[in-house]
C-alpha atoms as a PDB file:
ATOM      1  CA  UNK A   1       2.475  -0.757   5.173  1.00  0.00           C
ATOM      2  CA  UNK A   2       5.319  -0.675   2.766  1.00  0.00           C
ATOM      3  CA  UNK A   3       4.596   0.258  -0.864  1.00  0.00           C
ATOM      4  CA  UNK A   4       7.045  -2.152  -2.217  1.00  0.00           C
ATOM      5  CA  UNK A   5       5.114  -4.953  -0.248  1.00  0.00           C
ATOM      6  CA  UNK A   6       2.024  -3.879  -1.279  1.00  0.00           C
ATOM      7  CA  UNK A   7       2.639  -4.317  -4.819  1.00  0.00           C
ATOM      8  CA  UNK A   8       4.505  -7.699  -4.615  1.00  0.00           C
ATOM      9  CA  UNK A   9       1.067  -8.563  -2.666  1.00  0.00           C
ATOM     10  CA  UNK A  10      -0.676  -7.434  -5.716  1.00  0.00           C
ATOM     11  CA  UNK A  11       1.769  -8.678  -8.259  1.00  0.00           C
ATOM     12  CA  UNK A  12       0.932 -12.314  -6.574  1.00  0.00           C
ATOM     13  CA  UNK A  13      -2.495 -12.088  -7.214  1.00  0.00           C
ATOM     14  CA  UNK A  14      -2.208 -10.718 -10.884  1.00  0.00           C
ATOM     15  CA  UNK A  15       1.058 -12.273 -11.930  1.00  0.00           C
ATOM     16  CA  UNK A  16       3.605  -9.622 -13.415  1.00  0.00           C
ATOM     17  CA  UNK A  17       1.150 -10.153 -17.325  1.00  0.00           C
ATOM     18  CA  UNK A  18      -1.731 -10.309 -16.602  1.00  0.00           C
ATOM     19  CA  UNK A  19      -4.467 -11.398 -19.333  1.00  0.00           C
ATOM     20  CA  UNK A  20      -7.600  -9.685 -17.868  1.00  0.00           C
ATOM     21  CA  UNK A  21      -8.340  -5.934 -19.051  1.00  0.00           C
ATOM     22  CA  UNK A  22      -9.051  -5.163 -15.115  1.00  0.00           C
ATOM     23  CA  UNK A  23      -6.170  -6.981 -13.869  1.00  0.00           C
ATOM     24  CA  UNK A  24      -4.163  -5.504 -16.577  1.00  0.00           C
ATOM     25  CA  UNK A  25      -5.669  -1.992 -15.649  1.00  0.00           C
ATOM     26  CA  UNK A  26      -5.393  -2.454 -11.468  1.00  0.00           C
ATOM     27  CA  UNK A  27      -1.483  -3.934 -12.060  1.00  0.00           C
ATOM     28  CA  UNK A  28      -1.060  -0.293 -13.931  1.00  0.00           C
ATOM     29  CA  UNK A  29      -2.402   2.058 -10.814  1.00  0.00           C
ATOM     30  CA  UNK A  30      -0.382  -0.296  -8.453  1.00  0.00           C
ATOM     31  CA  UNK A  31       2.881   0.088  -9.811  1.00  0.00           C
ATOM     32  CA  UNK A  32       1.974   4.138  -9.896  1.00  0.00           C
ATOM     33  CA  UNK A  33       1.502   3.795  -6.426  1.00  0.00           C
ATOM     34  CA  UNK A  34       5.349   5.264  -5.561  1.00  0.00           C
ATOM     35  CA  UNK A  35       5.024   8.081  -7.398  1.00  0.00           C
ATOM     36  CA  UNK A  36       1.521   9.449  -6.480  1.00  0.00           C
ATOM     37  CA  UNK A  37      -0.081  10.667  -3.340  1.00  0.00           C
ATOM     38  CA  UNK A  38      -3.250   9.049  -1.735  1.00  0.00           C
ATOM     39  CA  UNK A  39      -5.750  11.409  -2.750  1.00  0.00           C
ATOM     40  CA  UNK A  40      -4.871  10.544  -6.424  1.00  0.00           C
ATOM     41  CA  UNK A  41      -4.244   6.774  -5.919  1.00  0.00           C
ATOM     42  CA  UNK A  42      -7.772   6.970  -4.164  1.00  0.00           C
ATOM     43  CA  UNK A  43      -9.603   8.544  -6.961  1.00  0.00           C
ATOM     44  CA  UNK A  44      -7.607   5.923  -9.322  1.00  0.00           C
ATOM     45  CA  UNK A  45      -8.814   2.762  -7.249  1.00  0.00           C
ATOM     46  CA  UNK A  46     -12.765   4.263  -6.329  1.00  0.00           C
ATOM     47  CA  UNK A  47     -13.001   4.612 -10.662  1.00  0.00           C
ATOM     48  CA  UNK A  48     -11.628   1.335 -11.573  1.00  0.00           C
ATOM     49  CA  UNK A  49     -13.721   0.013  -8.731  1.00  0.00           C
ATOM     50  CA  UNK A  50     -16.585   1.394 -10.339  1.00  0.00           C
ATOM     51  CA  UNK A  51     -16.166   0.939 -13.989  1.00  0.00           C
ATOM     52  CA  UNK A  52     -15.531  -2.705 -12.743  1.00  0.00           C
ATOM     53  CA  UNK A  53     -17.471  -3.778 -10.046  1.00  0.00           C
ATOM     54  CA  UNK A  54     -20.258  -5.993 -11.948  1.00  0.00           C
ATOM     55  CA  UNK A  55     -17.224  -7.732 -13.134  1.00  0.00           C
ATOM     56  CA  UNK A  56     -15.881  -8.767  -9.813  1.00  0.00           C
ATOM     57  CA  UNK A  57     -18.941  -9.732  -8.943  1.00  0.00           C
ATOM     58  CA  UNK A  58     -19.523 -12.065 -11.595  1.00  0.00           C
ATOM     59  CA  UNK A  59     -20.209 -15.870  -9.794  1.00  0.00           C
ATOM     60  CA  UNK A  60     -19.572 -19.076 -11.209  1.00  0.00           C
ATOM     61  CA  UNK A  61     -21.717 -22.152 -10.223  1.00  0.00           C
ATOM     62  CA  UNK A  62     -20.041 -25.364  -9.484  1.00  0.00           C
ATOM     63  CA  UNK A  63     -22.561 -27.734 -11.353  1.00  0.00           C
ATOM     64  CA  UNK A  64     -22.119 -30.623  -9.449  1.00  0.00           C
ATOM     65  CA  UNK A  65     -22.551 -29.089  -5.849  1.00  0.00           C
ATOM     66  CA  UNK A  66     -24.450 -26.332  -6.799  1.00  0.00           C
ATOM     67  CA  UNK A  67     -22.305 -24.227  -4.680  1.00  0.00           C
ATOM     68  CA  UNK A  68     -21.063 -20.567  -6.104  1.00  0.00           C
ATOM     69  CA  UNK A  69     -18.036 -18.626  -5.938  1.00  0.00           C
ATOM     70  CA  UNK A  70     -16.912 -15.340  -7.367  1.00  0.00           C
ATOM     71  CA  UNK A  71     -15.226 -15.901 -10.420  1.00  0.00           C
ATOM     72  CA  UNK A  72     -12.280 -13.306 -10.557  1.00  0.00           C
ATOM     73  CA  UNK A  73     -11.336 -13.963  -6.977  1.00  0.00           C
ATOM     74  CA  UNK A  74      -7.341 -13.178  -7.892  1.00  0.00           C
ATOM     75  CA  UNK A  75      -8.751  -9.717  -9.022  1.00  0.00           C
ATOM     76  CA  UNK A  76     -10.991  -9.288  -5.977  1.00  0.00           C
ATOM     77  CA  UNK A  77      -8.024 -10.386  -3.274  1.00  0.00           C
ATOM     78  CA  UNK A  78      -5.735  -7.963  -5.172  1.00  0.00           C
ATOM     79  CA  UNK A  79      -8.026  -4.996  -4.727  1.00  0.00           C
ATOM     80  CA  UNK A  80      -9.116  -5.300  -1.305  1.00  0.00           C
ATOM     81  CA  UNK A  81      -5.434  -5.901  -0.287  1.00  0.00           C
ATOM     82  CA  UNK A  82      -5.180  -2.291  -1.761  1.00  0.00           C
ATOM     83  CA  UNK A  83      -8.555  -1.369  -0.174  1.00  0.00           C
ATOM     84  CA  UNK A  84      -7.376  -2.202   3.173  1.00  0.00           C
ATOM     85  CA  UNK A  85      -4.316  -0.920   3.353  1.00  0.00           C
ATOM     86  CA  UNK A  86      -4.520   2.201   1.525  1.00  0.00           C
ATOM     87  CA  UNK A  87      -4.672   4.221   5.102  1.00  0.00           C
ATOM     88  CA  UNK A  88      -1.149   3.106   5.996  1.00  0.00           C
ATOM     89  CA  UNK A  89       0.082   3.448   2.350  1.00  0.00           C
ATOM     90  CA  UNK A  90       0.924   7.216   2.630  1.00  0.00           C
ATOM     91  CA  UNK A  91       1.943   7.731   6.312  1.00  0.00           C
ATOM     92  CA  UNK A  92       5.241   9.018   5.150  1.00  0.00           C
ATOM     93  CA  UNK A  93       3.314  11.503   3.445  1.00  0.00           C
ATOM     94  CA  UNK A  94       0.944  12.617   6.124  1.00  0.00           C
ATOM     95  CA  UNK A  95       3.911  13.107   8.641  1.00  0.00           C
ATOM     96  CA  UNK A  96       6.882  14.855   6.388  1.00  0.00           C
ATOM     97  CA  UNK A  97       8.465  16.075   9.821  1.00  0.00           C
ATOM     98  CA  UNK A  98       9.486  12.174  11.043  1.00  0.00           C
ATOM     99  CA  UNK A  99      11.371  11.486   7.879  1.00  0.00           C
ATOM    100  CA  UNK A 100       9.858   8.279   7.053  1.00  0.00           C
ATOM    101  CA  UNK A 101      10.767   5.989   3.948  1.00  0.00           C
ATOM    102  CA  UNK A 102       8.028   4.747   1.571  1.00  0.00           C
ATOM    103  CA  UNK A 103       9.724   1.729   1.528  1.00  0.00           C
ATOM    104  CA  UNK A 104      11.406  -0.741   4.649  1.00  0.00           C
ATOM    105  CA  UNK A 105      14.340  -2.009   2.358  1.00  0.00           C
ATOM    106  CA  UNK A 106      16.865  -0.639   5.069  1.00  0.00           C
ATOM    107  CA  UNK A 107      14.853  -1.704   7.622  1.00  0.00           C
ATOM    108  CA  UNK A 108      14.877  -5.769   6.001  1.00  0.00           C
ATOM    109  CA  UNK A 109      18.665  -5.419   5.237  1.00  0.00           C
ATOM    110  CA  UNK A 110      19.535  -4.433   8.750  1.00  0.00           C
ATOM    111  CA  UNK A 111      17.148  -7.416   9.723  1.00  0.00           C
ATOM    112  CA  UNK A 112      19.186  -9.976   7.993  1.00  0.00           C
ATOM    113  CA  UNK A 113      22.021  -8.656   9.562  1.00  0.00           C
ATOM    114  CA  UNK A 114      20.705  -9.471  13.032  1.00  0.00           C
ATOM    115  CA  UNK A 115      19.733 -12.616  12.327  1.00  0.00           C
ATOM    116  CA  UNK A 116      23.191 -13.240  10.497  1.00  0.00           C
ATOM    117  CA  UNK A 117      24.564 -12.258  13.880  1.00  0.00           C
ATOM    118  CA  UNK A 118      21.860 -14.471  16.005  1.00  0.00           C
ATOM    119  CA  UNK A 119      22.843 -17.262  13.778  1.00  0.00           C
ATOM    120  CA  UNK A 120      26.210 -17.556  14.455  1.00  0.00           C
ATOM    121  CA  UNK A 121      25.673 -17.353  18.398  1.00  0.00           C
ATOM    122  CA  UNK A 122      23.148 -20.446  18.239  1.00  0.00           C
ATOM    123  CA  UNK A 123      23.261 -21.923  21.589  1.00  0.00           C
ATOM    124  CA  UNK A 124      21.943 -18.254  23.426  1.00  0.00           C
ATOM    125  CA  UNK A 125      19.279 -18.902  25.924  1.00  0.00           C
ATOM    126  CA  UNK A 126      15.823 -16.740  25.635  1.00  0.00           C
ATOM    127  CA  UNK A 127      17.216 -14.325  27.979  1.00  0.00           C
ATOM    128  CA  UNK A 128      20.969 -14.082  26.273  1.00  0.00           C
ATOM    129  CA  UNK A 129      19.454 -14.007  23.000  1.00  0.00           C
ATOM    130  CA  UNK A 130      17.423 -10.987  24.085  1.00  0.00           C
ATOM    131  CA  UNK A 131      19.918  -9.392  25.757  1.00  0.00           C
ATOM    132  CA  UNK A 132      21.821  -9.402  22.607  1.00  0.00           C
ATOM    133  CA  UNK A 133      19.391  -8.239  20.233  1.00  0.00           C
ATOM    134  CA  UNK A 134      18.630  -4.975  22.848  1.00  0.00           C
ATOM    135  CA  UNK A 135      22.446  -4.224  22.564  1.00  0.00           C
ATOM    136  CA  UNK A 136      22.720  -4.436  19.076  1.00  0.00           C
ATOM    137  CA  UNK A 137      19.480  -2.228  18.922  1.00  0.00           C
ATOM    138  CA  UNK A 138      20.669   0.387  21.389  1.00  0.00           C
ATOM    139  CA  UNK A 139      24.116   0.803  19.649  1.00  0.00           C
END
């Protein structure tokens, strides 16, 4: 997972000013999340999960179906986007030796690029198109 995904994906749920103290608090660790390791971002997201989990578990009951839901659910999405992809967060860490970026920015400008190139040669069959794309990989 790329970092700078990850914290559009939380910036979505938050918004860039947030209002909430724990929104305002989880936006801060995210955007510290390029220039810390994952033991440290770990420890960072385990304490604000506990010195606010009774708050994101805090319901609200719709009074006319008498239905609940959780009441921060922005807050809740945002953290176990985190959660769940904090074991692919650091790989470029973990494996020094391949020389992988934290981020896939060249990856999604060389992207556009192909499909600049796909674009212009619309009428391709399947089988052309493919053929074209393995070239332009292999060179």
């Amino acid at each position: 997972m790329c970092q700078f995904h990850q914290i559009a994906i939380v910036n979505r749920y938050l918004t860039r000013r947030p209002k909430l103290e724990p929104a305002i608090e989880l936006r801060r660790i995210t955007l510290n999340l390029t220039k810390t390791d994952e033991e440290t971002f770990a420890k960072q997201l385990n304490d604000w999960y506990t010195k606010y989990q009774f708050f994101l578990k805090e319901k609200t009951i719709n009074p006319i179906t008498r239905r609940w839901f959780y009441t921060h659910k922005r807050i809740r999405s945002a953290y176990r986007s985190l959660k769940t992809n904090l074991p692919y967060l650091f790989i470029y860490q973990k494996y020094p030796e391949l020389k992988i970026p934290n981020t896939t920015n060249s990856l999604d400008g060389y992207f556009s690029n192909l499909k600049t190139l796909l674009r212009i040669h619309r009428g391709l069959t399947k089988k052309r198109r493919f053929k074209v794309i393995s070239e332009i990989l292999n060179n």
